[in-house]
C-alpha atoms as a PDB file:
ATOM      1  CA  UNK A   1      -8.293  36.719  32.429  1.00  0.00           C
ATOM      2  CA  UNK A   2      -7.256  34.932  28.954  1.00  0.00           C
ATOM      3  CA  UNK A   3      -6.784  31.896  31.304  1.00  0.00           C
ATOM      4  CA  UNK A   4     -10.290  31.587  32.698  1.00  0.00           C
ATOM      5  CA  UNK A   5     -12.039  31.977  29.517  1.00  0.00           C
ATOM      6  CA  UNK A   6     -10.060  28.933  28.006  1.00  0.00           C
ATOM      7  CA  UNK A   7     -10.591  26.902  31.602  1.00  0.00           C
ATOM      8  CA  UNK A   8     -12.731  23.744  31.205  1.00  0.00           C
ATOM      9  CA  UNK A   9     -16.353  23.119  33.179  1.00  0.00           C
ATOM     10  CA  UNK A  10     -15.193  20.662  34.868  1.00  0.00           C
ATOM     11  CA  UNK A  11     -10.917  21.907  35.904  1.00  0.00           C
ATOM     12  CA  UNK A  12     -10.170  21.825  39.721  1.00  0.00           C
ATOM     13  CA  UNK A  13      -7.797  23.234  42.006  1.00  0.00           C
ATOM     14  CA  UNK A  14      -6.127  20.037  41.853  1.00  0.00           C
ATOM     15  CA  UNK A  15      -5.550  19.515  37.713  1.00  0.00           C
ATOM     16  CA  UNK A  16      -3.089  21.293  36.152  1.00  0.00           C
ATOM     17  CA  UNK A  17      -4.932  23.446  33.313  1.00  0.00           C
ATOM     18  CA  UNK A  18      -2.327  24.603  30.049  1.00  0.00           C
ATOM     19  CA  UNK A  19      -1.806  27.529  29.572  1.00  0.00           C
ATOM     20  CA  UNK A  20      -2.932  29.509  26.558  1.00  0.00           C
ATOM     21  CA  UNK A  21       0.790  30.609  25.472  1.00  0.00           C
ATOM     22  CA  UNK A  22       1.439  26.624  26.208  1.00  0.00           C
ATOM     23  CA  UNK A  23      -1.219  25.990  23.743  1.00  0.00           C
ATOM     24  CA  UNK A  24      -0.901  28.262  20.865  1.00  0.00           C
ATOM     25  CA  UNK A  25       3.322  27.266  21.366  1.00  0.00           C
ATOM     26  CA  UNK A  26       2.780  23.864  20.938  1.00  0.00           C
ATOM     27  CA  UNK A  27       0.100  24.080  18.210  1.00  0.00           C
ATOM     28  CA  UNK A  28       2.311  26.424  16.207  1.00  0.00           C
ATOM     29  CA  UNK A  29       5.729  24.301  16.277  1.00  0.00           C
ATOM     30  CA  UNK A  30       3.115  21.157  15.641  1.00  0.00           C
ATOM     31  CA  UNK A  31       2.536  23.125  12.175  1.00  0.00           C
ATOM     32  CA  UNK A  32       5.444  24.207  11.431  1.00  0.00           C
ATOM     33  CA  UNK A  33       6.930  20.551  12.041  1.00  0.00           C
ATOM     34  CA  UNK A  34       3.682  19.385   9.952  1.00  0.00           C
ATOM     35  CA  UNK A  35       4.354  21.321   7.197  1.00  0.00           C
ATOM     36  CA  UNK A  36       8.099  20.343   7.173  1.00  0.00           C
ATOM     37  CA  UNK A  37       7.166  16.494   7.173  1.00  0.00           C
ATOM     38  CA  UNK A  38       4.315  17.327   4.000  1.00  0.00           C
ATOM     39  CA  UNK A  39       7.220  19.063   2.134  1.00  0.00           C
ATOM     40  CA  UNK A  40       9.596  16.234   2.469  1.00  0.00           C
ATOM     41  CA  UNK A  41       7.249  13.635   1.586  1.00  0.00           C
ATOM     42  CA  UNK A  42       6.510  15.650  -2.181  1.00  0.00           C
ATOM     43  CA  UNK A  43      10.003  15.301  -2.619  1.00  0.00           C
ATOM     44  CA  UNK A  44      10.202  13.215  -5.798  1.00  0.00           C
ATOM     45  CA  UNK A  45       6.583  11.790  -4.895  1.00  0.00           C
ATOM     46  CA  UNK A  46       3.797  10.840  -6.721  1.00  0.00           C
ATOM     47  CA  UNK A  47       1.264  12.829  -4.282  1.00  0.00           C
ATOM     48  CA  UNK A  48      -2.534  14.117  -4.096  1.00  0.00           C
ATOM     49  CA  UNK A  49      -3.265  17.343  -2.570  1.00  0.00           C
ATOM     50  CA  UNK A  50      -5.257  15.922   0.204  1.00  0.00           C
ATOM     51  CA  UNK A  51      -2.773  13.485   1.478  1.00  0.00           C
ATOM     52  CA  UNK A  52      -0.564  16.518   1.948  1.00  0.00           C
ATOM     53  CA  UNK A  53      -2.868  18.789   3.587  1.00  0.00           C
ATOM     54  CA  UNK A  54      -3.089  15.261   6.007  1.00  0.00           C
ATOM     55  CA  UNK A  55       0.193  15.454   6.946  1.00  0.00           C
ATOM     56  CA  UNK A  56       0.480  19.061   7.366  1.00  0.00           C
ATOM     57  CA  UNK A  57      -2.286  19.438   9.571  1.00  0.00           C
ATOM     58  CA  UNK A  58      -2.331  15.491  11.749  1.00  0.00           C
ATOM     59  CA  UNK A  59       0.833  16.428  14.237  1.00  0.00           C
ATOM     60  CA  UNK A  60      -1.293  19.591  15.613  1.00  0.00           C
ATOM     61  CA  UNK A  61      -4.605  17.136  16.081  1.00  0.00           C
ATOM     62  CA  UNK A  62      -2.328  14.616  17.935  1.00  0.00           C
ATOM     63  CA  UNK A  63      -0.892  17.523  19.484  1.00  0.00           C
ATOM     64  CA  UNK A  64      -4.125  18.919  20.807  1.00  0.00           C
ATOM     65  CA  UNK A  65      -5.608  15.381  21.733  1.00  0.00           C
ATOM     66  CA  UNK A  66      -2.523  14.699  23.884  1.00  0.00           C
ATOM     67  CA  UNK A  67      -2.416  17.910  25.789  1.00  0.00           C
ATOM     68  CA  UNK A  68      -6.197  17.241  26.620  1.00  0.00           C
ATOM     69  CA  UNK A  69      -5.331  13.956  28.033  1.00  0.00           C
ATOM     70  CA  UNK A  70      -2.609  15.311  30.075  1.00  0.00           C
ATOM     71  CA  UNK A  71      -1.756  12.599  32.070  1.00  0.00           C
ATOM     72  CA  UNK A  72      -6.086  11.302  32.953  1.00  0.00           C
ATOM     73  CA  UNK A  73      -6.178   7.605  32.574  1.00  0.00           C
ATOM     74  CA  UNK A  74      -9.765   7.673  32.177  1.00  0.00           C
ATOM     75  CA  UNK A  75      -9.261  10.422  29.601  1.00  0.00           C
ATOM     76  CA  UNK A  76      -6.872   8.262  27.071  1.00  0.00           C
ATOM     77  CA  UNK A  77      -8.714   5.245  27.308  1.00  0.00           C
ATOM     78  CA  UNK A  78     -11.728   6.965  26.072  1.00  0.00           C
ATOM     79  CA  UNK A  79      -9.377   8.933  23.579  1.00  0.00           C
ATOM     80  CA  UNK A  80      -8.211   5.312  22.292  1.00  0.00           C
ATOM     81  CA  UNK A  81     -11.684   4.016  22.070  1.00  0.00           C
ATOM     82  CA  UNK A  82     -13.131   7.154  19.971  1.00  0.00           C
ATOM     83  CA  UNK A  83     -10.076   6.961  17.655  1.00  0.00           C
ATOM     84  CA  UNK A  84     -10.490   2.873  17.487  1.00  0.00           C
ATOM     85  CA  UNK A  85     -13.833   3.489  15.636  1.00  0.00           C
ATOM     86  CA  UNK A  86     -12.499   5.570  13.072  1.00  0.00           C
ATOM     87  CA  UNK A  87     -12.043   3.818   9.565  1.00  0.00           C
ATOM     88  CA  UNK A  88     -10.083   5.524   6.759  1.00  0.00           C
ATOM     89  CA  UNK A  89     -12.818   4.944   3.697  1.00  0.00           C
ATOM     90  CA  UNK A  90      -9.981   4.993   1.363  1.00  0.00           C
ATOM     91  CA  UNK A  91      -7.707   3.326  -1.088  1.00  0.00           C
ATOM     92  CA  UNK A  92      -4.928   1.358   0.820  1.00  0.00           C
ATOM     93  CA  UNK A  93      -1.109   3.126   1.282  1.00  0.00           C
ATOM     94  CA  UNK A  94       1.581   2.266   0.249  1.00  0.00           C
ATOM     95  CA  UNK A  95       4.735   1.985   2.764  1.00  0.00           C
ATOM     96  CA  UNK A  96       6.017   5.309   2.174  1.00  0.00           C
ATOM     97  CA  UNK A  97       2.816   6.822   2.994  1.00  0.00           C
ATOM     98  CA  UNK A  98       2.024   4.903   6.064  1.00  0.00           C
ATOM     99  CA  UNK A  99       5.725   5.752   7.358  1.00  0.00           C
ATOM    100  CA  UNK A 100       5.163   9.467   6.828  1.00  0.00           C
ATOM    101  CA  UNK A 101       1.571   9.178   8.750  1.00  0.00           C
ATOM    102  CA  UNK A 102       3.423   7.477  11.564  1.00  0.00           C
ATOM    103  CA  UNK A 103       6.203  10.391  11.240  1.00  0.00           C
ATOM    104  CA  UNK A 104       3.368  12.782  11.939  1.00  0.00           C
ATOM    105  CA  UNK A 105       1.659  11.143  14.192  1.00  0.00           C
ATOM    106  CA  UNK A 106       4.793  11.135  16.731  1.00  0.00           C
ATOM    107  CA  UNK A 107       5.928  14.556  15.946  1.00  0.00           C
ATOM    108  CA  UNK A 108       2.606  15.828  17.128  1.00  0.00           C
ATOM    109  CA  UNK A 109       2.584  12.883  20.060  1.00  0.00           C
ATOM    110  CA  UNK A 110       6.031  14.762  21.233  1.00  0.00           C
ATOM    111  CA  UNK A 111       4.692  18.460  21.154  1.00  0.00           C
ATOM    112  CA  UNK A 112       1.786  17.527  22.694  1.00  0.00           C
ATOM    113  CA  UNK A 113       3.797  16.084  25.560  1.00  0.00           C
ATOM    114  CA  UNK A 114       5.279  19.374  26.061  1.00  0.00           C
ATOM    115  CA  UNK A 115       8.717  18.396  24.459  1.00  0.00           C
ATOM    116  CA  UNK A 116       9.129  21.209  21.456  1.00  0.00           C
ATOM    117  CA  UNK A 117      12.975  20.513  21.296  1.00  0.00           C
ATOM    118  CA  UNK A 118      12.929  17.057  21.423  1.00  0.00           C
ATOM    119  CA  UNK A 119       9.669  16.876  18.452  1.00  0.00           C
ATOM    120  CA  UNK A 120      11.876  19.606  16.517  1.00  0.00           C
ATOM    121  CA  UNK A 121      15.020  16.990  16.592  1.00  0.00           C
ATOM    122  CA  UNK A 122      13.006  14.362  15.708  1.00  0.00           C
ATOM    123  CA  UNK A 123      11.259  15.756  12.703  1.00  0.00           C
ATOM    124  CA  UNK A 124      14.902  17.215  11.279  1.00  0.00           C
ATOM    125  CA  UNK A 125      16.660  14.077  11.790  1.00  0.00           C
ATOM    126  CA  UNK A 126      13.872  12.191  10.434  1.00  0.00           C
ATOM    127  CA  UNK A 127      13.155  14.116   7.350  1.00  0.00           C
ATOM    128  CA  UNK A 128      16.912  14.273   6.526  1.00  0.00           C
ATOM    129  CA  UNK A 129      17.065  10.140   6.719  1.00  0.00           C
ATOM    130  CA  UNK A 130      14.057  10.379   4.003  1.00  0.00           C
ATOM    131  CA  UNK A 131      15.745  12.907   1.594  1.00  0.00           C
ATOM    132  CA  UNK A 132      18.860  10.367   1.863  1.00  0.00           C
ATOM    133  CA  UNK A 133      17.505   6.740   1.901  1.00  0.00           C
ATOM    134  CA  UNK A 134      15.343   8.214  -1.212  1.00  0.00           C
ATOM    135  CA  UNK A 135      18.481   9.231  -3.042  1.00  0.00           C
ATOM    136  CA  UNK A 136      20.431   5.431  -2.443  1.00  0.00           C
ATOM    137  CA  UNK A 137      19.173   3.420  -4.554  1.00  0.00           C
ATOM    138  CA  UNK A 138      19.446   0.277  -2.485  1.00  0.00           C
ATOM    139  CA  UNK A 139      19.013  -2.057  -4.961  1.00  0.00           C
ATOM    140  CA  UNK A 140      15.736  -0.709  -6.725  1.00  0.00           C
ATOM    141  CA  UNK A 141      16.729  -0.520 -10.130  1.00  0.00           C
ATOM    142  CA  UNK A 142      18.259  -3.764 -10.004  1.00  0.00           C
ATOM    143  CA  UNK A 143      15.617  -5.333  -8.660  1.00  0.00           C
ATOM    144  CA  UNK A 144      13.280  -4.107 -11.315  1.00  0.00           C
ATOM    145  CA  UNK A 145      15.626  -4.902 -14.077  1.00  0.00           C
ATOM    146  CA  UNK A 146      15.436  -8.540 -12.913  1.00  0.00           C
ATOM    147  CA  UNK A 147      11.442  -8.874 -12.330  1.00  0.00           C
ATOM    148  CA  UNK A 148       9.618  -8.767 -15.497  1.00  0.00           C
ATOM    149  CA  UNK A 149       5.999 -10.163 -17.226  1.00  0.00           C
ATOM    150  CA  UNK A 150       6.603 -11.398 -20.434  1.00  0.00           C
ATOM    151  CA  UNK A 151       3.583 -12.106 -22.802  1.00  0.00           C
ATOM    152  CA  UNK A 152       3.272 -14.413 -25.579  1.00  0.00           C
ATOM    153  CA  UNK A 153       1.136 -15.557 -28.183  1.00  0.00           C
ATOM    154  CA  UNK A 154       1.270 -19.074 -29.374  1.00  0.00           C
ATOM    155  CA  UNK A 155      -1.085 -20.388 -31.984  1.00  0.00           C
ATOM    156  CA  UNK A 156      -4.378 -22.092 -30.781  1.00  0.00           C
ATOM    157  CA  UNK A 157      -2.777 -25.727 -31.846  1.00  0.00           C
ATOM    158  CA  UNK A 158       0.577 -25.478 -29.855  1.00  0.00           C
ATOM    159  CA  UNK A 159       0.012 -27.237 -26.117  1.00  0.00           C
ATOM    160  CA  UNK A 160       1.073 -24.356 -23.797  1.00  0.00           C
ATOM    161  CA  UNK A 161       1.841 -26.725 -20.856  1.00  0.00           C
ATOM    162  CA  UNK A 162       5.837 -27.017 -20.373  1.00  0.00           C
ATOM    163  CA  UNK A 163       6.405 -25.542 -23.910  1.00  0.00           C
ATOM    164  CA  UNK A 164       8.758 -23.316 -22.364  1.00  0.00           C
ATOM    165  CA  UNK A 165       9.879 -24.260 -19.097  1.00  0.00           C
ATOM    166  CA  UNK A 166      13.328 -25.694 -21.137  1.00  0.00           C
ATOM    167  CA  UNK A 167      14.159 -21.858 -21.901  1.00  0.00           C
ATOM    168  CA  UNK A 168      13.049 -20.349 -19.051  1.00  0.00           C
ATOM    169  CA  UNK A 169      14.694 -23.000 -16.887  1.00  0.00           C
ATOM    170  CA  UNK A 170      17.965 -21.626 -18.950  1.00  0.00           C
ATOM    171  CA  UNK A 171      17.142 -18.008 -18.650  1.00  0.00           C
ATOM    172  CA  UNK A 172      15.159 -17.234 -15.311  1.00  0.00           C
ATOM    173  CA  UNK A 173      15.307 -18.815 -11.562  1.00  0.00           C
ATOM    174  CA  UNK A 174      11.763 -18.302 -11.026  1.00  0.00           C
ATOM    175  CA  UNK A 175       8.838 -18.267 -13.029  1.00  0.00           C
ATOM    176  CA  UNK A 176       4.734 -18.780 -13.044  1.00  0.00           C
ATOM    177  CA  UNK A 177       2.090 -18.874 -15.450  1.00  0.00           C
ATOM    178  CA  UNK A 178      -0.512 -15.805 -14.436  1.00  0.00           C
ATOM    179  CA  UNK A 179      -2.944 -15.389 -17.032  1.00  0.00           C
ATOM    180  CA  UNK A 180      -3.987 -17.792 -20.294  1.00  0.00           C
ATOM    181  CA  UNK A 181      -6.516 -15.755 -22.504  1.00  0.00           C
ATOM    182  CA  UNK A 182      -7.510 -16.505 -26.455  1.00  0.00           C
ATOM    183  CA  UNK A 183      -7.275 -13.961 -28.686  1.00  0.00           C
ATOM    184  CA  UNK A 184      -8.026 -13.697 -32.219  1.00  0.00           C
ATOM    185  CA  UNK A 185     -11.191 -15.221 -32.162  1.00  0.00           C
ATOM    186  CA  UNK A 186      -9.698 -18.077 -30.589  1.00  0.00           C
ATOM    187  CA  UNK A 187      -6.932 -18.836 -33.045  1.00  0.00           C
ATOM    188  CA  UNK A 188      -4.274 -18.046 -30.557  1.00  0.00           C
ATOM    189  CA  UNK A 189      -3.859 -17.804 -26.786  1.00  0.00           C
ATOM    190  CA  UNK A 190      -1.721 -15.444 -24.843  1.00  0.00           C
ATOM    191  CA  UNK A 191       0.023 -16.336 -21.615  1.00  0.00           C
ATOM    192  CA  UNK A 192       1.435 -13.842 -19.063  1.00  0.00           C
ATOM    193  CA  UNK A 193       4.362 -14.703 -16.940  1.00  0.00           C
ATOM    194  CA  UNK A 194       5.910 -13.261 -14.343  1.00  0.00           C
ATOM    195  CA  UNK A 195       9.676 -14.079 -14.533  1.00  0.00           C
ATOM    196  CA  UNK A 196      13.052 -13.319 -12.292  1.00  0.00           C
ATOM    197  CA  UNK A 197      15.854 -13.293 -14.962  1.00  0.00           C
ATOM    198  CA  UNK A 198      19.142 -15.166 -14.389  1.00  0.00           C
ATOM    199  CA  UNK A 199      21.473 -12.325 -16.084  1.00  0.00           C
ATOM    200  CA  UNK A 200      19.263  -9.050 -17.543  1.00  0.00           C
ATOM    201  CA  UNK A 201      22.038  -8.805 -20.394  1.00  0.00           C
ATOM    202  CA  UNK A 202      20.888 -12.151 -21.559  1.00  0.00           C
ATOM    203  CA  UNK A 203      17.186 -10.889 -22.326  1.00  0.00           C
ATOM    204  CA  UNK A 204      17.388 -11.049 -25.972  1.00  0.00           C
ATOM    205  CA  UNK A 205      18.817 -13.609 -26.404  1.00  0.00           C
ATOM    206  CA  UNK A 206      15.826 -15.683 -24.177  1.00  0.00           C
ATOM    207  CA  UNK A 207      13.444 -14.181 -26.597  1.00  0.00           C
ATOM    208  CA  UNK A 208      15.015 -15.041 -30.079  1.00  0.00           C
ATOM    209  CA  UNK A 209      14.605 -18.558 -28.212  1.00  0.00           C
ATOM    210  CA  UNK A 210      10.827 -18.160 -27.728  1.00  0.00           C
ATOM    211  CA  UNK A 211      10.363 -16.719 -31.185  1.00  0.00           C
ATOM    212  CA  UNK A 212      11.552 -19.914 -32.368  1.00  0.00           C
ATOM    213  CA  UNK A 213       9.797 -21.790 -30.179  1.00  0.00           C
ATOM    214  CA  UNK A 214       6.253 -19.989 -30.463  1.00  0.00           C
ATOM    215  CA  UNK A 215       6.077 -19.351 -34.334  1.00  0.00           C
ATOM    216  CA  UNK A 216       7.561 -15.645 -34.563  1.00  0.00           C
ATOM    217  CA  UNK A 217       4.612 -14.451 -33.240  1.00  0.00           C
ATOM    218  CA  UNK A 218       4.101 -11.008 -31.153  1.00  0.00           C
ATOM    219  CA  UNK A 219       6.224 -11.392 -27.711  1.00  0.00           C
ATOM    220  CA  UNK A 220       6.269  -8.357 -25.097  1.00  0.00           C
ATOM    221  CA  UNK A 221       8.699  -7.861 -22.076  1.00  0.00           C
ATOM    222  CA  UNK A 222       7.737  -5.069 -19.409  1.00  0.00           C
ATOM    223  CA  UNK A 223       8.453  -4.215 -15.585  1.00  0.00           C
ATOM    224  CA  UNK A 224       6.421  -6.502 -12.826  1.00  0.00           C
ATOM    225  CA  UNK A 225       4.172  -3.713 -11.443  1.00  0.00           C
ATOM    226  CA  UNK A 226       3.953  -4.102  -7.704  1.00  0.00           C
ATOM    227  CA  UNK A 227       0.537  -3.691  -6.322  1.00  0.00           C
ATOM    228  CA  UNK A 228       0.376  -0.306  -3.986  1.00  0.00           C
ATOM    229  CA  UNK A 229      -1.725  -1.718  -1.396  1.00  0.00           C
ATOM    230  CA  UNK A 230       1.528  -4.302  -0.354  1.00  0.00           C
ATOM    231  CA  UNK A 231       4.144  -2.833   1.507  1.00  0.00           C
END
């Protein structure tokens, strides 16, 4: 009885129709796994309630739209087509996020193909790879130690062009000239640079260089900040 209230207009003899305890099995380990992959990705993650409330709930909509496929050609086609038109009116991701999207988005592919064990695995081993590869620090804090803008102000009747590159030529392997700006109603100019330092333990002693070279006036060092939407 359950079974013909949940049958579709259009089911025949011939297609297979899920059951409702199918259904509401899948649906319920697509949560549960949804809900796992949400509370992994908060771990030690700048996050917005929405996003997570995404992630909780996208493996049982993938779960749903692939059971309603269920193997029609004609079906997933149309699926792909409805889904191509969709366009996220949002601020780009960063890597992290679009991983975890992806991790949802084939935990709920699984389940909806029927394979609860197998989508179980995957989530577990997957979620256990993220709590470790975000413990190792693979080279992160090194890397940020190394990348840094440094800001000076020179006075308005010191030529900016080369002034530096002997020091920085010394001190960095890489660097570029972003931003030139007066300041001071136009009695001084300050550059921006982002630089790749040789040695980080040598950083003070680059600047004592550039206070000589730029009239002891104000010089700032801070971290390169990496813009979100690259991955």
């Amino acid at each position: 009885m359950l079974n013909n209230i949940f049958k579709g207009l259009f089911d025949t003899d011939i297609v297979s129709v899920i059951s409702v305890t199918d259904f509401i099995l899948c649906i319920a380990f697509s949560l549960v796994l949804g809900l796992l992959v949400a509370l992994t990705y908060m771990y030690r993650t700048r996050y917005t309630k929405s996003f997570v409330i995404t992630l909780a709930l996208l493996p049982a909509v993938v779960c749903v739209v692939i059971m309603l496929v269920n193997g029609n050609v004609g079906t997933g086609v149309a699926v792909a087509g409805a889904f191509s038109l969709v366009r996220f009116r949002s601020v780009p991701g960063t890597a992290k996020e679009i991983c975890m999207l992806f991790l949802a988005m084939g935990t709920g592919l699984i389940a909806g193909m029927g394979y609860i064990g197998f989508a179980v695995l995957f989530t577990v081993l997957m979620c256990i790879m993220f709590f470790v590869y975000n413990r190792l620090d693979l080279g992160s804090k090194k890397n940020s130690e190394t990348y840094k803008t440094l800001t000076i102000t020179i006075p308005e009747d010191l030529d900016y062009t080369g002034v530096f590159d002997e020091i920085f030529n010394e001190y960095t392997f890489s660097y570029d000239l972003l931003r030139v700006k007066t300041t001071n109603m136009g009695s001084m100019f300050r550059l921006t640079y982002n630089i790749a330092l040789r040695d980080v333990s040598r950083e003070k002693e680059m600047i004592d260089k550039l206070r000589c070279r730029n009239g002891n006036l104000e010089i700032s060092v801070s971290k390169q900040e990496t813009v979100s939407a690259e991955l």
